[in-house]
C-alpha atoms as a PDB file:
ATOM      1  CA  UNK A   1       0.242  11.092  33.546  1.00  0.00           C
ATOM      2  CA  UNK A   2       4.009  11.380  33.793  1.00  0.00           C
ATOM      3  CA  UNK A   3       3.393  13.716  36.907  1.00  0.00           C
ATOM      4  CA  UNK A   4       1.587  11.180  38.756  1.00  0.00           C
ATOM      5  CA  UNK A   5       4.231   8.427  37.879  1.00  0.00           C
ATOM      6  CA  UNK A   6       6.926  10.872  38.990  1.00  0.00           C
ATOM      7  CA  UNK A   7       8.213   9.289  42.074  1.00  0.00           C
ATOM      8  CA  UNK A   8       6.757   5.441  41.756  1.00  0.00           C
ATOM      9  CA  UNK A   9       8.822   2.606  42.638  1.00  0.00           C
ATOM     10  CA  UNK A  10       6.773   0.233  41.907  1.00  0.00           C
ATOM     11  CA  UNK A  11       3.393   0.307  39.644  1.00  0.00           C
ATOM     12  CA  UNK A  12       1.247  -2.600  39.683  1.00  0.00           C
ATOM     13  CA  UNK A  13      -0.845  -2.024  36.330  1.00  0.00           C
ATOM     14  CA  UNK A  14      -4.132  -3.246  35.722  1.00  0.00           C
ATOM     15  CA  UNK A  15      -5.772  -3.980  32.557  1.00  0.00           C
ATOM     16  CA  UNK A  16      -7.931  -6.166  29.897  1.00  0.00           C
ATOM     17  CA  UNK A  17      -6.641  -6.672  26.806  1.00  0.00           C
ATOM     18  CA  UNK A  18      -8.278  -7.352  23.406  1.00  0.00           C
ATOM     19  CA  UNK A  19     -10.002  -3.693  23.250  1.00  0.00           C
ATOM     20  CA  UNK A  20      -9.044  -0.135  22.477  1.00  0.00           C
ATOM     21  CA  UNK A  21      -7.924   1.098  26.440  1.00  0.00           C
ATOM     22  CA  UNK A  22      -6.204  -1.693  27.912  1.00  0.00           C
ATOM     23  CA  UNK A  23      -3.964  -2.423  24.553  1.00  0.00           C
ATOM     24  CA  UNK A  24      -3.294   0.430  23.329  1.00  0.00           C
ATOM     25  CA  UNK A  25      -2.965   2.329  26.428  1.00  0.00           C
ATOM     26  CA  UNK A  26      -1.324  -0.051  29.011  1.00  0.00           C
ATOM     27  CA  UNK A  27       2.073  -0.727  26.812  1.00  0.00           C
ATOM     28  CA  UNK A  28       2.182   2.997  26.734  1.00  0.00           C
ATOM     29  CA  UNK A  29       1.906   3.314  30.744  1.00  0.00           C
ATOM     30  CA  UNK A  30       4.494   0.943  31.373  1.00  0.00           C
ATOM     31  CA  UNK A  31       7.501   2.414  28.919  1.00  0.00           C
ATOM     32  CA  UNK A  32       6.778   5.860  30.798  1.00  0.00           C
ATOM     33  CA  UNK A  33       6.797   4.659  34.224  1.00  0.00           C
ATOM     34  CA  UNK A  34       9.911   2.348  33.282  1.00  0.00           C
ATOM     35  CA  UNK A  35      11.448   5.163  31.866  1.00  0.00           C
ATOM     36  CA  UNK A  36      10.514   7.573  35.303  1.00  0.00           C
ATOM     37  CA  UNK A  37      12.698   4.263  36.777  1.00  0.00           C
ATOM     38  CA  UNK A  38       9.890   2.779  38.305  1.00  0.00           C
ATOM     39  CA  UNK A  39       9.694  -1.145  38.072  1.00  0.00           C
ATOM     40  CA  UNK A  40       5.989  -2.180  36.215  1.00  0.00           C
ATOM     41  CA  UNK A  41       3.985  -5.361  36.780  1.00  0.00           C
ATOM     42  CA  UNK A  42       1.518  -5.514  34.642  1.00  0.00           C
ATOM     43  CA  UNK A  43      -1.710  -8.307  35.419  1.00  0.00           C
ATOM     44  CA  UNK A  44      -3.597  -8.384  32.558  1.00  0.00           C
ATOM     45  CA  UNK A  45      -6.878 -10.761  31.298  1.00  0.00           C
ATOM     46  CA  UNK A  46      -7.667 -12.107  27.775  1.00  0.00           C
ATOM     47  CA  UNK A  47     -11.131 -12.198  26.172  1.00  0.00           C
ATOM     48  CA  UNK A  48     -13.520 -15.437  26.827  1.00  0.00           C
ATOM     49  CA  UNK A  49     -13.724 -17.635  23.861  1.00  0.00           C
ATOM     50  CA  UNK A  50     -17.090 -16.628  23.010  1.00  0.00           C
ATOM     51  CA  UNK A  51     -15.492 -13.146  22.153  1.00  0.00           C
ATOM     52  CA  UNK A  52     -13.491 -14.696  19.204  1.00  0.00           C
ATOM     53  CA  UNK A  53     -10.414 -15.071  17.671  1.00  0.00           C
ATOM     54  CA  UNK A  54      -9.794 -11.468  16.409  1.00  0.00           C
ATOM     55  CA  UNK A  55     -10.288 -10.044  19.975  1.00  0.00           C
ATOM     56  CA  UNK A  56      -7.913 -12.935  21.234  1.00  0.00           C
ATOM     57  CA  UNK A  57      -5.668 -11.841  18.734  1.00  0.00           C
ATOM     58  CA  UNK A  58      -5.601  -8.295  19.350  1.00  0.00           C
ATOM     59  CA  UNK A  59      -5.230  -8.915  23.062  1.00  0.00           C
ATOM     60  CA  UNK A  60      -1.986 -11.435  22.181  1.00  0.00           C
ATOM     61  CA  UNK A  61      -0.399  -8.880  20.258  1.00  0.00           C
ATOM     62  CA  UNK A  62      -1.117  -6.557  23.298  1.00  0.00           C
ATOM     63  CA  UNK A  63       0.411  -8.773  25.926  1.00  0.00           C
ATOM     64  CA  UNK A  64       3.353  -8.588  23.585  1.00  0.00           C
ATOM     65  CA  UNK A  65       3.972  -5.377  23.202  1.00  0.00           C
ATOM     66  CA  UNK A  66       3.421  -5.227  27.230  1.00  0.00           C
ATOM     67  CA  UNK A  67       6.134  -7.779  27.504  1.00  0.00           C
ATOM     68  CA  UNK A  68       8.724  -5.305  25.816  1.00  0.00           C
ATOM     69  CA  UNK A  69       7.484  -2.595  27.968  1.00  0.00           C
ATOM     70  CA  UNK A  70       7.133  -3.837  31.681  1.00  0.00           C
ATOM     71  CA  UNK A  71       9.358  -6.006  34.094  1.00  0.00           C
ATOM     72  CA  UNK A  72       6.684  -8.746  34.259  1.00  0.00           C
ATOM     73  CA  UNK A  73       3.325  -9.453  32.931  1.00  0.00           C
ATOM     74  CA  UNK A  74       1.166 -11.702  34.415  1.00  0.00           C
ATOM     75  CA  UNK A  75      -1.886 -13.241  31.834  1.00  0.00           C
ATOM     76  CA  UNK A  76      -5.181 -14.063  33.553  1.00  0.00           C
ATOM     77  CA  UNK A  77      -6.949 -15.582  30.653  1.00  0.00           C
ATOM     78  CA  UNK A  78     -10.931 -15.151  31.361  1.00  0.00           C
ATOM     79  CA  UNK A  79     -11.680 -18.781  30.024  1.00  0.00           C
ATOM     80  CA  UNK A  80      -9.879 -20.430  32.588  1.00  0.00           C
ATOM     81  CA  UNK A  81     -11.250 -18.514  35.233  1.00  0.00           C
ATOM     82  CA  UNK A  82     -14.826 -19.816  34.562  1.00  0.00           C
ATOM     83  CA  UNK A  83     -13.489 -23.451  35.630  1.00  0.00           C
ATOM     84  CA  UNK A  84     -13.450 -21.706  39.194  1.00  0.00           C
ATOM     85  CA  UNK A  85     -17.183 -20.540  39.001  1.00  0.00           C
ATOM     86  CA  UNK A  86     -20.186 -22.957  39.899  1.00  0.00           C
ATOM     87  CA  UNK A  87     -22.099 -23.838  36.652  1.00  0.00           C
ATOM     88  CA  UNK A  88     -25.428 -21.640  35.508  1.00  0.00           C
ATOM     89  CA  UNK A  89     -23.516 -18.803  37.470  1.00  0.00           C
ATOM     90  CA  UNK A  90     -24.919 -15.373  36.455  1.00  0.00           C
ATOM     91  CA  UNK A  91     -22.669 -12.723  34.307  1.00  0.00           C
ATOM     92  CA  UNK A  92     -21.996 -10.609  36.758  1.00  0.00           C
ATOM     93  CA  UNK A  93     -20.864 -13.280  39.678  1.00  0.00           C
ATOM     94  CA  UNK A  94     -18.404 -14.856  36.772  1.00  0.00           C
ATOM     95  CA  UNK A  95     -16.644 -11.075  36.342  1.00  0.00           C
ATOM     96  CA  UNK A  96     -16.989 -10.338  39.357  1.00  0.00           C
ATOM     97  CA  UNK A  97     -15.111 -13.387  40.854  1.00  0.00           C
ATOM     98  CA  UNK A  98     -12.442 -12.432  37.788  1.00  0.00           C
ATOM     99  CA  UNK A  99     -12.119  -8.993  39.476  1.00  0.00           C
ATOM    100  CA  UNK A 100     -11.522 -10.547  42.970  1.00  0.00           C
ATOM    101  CA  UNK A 101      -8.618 -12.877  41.650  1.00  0.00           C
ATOM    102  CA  UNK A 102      -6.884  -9.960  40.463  1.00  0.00           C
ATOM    103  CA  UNK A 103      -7.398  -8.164  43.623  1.00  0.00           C
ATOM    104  CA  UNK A 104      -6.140 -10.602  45.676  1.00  0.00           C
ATOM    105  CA  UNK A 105      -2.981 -11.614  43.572  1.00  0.00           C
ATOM    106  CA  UNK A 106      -2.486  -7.959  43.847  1.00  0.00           C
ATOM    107  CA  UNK A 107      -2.845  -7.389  46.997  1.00  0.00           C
ATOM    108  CA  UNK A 108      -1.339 -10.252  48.307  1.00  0.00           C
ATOM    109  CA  UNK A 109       2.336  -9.075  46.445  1.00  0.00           C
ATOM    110  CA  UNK A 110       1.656  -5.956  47.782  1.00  0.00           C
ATOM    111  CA  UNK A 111       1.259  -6.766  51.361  1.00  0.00           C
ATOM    112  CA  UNK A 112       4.523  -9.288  51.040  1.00  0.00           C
ATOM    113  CA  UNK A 113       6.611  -6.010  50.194  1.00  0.00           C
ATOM    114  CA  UNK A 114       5.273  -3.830  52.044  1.00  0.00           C
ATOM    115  CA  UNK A 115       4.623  -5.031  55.487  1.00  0.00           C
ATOM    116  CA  UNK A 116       6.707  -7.024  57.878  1.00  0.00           C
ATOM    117  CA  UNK A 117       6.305 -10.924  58.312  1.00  0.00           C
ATOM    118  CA  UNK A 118       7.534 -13.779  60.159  1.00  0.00           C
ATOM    119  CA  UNK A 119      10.112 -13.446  56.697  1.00  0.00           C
ATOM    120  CA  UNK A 120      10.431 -11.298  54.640  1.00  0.00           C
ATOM    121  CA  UNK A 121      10.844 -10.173  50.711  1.00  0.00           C
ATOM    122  CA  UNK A 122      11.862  -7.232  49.915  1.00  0.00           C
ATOM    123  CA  UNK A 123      11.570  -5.139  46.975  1.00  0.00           C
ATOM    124  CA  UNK A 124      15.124  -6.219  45.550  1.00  0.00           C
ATOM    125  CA  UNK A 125      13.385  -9.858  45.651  1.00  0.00           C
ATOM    126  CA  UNK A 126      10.501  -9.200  43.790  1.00  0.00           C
ATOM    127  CA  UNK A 127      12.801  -7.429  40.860  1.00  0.00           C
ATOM    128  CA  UNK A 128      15.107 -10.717  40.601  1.00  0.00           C
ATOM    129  CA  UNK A 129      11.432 -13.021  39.596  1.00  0.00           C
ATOM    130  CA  UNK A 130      10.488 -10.094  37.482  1.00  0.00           C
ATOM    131  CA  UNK A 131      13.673  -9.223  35.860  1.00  0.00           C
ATOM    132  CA  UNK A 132      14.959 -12.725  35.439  1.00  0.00           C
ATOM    133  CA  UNK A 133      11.888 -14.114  33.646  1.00  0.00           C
ATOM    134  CA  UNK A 134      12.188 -12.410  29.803  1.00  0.00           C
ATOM    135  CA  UNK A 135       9.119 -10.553  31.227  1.00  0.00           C
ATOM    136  CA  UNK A 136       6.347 -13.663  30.966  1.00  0.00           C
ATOM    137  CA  UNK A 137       5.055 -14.748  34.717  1.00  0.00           C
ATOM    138  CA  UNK A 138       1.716 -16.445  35.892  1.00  0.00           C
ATOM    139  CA  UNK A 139       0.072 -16.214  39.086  1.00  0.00           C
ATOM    140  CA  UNK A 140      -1.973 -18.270  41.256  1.00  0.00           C
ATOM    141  CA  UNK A 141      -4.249 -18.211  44.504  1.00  0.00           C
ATOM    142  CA  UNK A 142      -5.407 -20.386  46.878  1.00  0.00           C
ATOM    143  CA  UNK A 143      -6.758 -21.287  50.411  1.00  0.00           C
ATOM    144  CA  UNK A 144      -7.626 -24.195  52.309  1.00  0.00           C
ATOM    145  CA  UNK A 145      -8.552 -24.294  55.959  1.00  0.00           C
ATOM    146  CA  UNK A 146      -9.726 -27.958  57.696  1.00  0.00           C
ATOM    147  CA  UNK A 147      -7.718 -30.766  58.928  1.00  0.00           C
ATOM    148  CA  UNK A 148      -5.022 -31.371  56.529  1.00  0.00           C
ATOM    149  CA  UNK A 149      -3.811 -27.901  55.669  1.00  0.00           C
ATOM    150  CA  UNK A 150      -0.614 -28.529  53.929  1.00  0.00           C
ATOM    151  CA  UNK A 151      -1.957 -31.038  51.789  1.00  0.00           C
ATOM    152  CA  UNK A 152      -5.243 -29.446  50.798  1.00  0.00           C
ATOM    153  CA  UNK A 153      -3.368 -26.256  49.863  1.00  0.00           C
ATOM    154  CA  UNK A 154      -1.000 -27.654  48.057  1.00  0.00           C
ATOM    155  CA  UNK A 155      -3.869 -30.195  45.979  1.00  0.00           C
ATOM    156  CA  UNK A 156      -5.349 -26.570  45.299  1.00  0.00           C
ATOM    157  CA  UNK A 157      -2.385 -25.371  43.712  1.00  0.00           C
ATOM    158  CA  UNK A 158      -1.691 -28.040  41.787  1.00  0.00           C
ATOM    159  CA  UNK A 159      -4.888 -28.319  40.625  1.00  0.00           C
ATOM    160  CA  UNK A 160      -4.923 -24.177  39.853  1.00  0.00           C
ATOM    161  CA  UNK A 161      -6.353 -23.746  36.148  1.00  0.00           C
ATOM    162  CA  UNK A 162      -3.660 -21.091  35.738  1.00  0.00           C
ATOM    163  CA  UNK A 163      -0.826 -23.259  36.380  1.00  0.00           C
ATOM    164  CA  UNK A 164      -2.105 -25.737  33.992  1.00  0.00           C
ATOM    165  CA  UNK A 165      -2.371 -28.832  36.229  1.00  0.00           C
ATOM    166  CA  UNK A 166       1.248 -28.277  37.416  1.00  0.00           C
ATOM    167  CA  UNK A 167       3.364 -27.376  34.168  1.00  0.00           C
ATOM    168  CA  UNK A 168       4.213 -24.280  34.696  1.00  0.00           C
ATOM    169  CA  UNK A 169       5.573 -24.928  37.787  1.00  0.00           C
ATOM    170  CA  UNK A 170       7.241 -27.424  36.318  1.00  0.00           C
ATOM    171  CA  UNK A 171       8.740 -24.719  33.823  1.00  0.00           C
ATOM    172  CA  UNK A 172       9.492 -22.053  36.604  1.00  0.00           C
ATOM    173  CA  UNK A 173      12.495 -20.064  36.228  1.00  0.00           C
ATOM    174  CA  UNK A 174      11.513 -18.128  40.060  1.00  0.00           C
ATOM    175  CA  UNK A 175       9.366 -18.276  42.692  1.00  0.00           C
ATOM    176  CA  UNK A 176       7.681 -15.675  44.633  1.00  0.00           C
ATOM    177  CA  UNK A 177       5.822 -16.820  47.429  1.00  0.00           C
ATOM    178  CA  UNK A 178       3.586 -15.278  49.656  1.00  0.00           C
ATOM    179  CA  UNK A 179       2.196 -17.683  52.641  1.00  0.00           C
ATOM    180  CA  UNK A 180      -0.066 -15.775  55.069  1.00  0.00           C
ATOM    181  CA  UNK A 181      -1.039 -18.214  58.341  1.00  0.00           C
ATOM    182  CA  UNK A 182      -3.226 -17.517  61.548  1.00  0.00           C
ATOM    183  CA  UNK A 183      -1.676 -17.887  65.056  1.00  0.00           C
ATOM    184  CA  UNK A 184      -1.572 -21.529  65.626  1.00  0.00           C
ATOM    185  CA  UNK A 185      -0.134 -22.447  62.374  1.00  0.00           C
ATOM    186  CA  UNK A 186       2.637 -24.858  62.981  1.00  0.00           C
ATOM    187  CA  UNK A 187       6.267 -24.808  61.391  1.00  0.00           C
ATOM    188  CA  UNK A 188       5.597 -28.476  60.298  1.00  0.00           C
ATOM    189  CA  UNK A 189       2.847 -27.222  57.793  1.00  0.00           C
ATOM    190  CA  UNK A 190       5.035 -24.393  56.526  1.00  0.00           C
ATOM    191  CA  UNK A 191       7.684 -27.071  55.751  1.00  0.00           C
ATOM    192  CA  UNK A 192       5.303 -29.378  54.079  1.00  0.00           C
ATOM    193  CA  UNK A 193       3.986 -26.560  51.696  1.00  0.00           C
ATOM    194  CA  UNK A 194       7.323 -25.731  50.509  1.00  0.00           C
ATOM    195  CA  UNK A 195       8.339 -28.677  50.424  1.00  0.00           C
ATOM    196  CA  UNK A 196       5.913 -29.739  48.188  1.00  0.00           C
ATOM    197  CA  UNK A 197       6.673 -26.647  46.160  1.00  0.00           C
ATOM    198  CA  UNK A 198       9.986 -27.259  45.727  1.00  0.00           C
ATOM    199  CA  UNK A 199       9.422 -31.134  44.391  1.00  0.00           C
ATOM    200  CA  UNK A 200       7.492 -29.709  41.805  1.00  0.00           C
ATOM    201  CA  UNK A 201       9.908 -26.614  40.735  1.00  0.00           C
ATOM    202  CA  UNK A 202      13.053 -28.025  41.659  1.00  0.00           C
ATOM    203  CA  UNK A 203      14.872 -25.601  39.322  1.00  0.00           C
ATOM    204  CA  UNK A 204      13.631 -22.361  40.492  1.00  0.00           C
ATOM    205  CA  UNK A 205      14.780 -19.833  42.465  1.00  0.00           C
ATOM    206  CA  UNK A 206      12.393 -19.871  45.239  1.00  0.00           C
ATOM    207  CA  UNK A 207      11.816 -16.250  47.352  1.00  0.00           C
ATOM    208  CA  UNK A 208       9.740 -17.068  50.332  1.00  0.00           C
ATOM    209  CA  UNK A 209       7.448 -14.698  52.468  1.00  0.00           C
ATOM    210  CA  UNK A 210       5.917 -16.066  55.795  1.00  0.00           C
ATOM    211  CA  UNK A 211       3.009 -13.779  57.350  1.00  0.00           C
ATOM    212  CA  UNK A 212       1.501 -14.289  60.646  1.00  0.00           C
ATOM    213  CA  UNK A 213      -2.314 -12.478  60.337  1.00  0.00           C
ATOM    214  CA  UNK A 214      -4.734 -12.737  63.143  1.00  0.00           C
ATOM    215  CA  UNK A 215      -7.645 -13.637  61.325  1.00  0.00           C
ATOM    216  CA  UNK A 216      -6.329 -16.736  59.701  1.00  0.00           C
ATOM    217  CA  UNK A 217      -6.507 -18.929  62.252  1.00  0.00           C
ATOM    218  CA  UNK A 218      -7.146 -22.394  60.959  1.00  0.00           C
ATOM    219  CA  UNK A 219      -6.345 -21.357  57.411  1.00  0.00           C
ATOM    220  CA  UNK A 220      -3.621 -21.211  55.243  1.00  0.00           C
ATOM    221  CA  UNK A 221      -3.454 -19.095  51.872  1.00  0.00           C
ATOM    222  CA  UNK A 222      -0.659 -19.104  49.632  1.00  0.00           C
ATOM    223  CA  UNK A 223      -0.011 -16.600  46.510  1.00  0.00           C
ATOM    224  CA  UNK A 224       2.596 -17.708  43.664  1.00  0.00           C
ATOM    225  CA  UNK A 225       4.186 -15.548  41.409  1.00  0.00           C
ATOM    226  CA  UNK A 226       6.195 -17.940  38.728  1.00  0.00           C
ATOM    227  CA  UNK A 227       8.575 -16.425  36.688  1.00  0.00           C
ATOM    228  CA  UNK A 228       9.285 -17.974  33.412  1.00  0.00           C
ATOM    229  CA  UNK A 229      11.826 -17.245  30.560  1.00  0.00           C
ATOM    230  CA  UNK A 230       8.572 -17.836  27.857  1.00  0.00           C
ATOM    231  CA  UNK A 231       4.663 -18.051  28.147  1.00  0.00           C
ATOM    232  CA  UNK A 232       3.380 -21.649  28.437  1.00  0.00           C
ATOM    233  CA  UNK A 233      -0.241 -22.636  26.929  1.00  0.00           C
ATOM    234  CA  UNK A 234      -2.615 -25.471  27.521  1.00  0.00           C
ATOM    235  CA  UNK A 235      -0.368 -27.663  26.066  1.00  0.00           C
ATOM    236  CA  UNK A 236       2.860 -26.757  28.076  1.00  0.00           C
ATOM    237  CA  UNK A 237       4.349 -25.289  24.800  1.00  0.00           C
ATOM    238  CA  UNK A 238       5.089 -21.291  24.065  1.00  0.00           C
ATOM    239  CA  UNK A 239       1.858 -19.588  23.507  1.00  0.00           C
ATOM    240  CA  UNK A 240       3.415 -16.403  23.010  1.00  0.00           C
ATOM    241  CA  UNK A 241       6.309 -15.614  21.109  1.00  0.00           C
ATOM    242  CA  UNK A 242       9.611 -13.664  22.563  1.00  0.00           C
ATOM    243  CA  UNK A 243       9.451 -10.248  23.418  1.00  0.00           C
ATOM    244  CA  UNK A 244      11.780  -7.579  21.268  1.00  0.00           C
ATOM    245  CA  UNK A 245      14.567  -5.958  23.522  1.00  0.00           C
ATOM    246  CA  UNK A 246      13.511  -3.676  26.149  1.00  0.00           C
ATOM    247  CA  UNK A 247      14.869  -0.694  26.511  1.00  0.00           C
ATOM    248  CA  UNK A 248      15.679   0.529  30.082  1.00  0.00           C
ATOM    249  CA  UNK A 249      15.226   4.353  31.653  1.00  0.00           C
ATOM    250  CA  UNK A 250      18.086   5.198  33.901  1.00  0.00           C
ATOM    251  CA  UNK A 251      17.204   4.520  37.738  1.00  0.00           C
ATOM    252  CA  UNK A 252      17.022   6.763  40.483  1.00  0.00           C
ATOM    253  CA  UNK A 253      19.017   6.171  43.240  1.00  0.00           C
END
């Protein structure tokens, strides 16, 4: 494992928590590939309800001990994902639009670092959300395509189960935004979406990627990575308690 970590700048790392692999082993990951100076986000899930409280517990405790190891950990609780699936939905539709959220919040931070847009963030901009939020973030995806772009998008958003109707945006220490837009998107609709982000999270330091992609036309998609200085719950209040120091490996230049 430490060979193929060797040489990583960045490690996205993947994992469900509340059994043996993801908490026990994902902490572990993250403090060697921290240590190999590689920066870690972690994107992690928590159990449904209907798995109980000992399982939610575990997985808690996990996130936790993530928190101390990684740069920034971003919790996908299962639960509120089922508010995005249709009712009477079979099992494997529900996990298997769980799995496709985490792809595309993946993917879509990828893509904003590592290819060229209309603007850019860079690396350097994705440490400062990670860095500067005591290691607790949240992430959210939507799209819209129609008439009223701008406005549907940003209704999406604030509507996002993860970003509890708007609170945690509310409560956002950073911003990383990715915006990805077909051809004949205008500036005007650019504005209004950040605009309307920045009314919300008027306190946070906002990093802002534009993309142009061909096949978007008539559709705008927008991927938020908030960084916070403390996990927020249904309620707006800390769910999860403050991380112990981290200790930091000495990075490569």
């Amino acid at each position: 494992l430490r060979e193929l970590l060797t040489g990583c700048d960045l490690l996205y790392l993947v994992a469900g928590m509340g059994g043996g692999t993801g908490t026990g082993a994902a902490p572990v990951i993250a403090r060697m590939a921290r240590e190999l100076g590689a920066m870690v986000l972690a994107v992690v899930t928590l159990p449904f309800d209907f798995e109980g409280g000992r399982r939610r517990q575990l997985a808690e405790q996990g996130v936790l001990e993530l928190r101390a190891a990684a740069d920034g950990v971003i919790v996908v609780p299962n639960q509120k994902i089922l508010s995005l699936v249709p009712d009477n939905s079979p099992l494997p539709q529900c996990f298997e639009l769980i799995h496709d959220y985490l792809y595309q919040g993946v993917r879509s931070i990828s893509r904003l670092i590592a290819e060229p847009g209309m603007i850019n963030v860079d690396f350097a901009d994705l440490g400062a959300v990670l860095r500067g939020s005591n290691g607790a973030s949240a992430l959210a995806h939507v799209e819209a395509s129609g008439m009223n772009l701008a406005e549907d998008l940003l209704e999406r958003l604030l509507q996002h189960p993860l970003l509890d109707e708007g609170q945690v945006l509310s409560a956002a220490r950073s911003l990383l935004i990715s915006l990805n837009c077909g051809p004949d998107a205008g500036m005007l609709e650019v504005h209004r979406v950040m605009a309307g982000l920045q009314a919300k999270a008027p306190g946070a330091l906002i990093n802002l990627g534009v993309a142009v992609q061909p096949d978007m036309a008539g559709r705008l998609s927008l991927t938020v990575v908030v960084g916070l200085d403390g996990e927020l719950g249904d309620t707006g209040q800390p769910l999860l308690t403050d991380p112990p120091a981290r200790s930091r490996g000495r990075r490569r230049r």
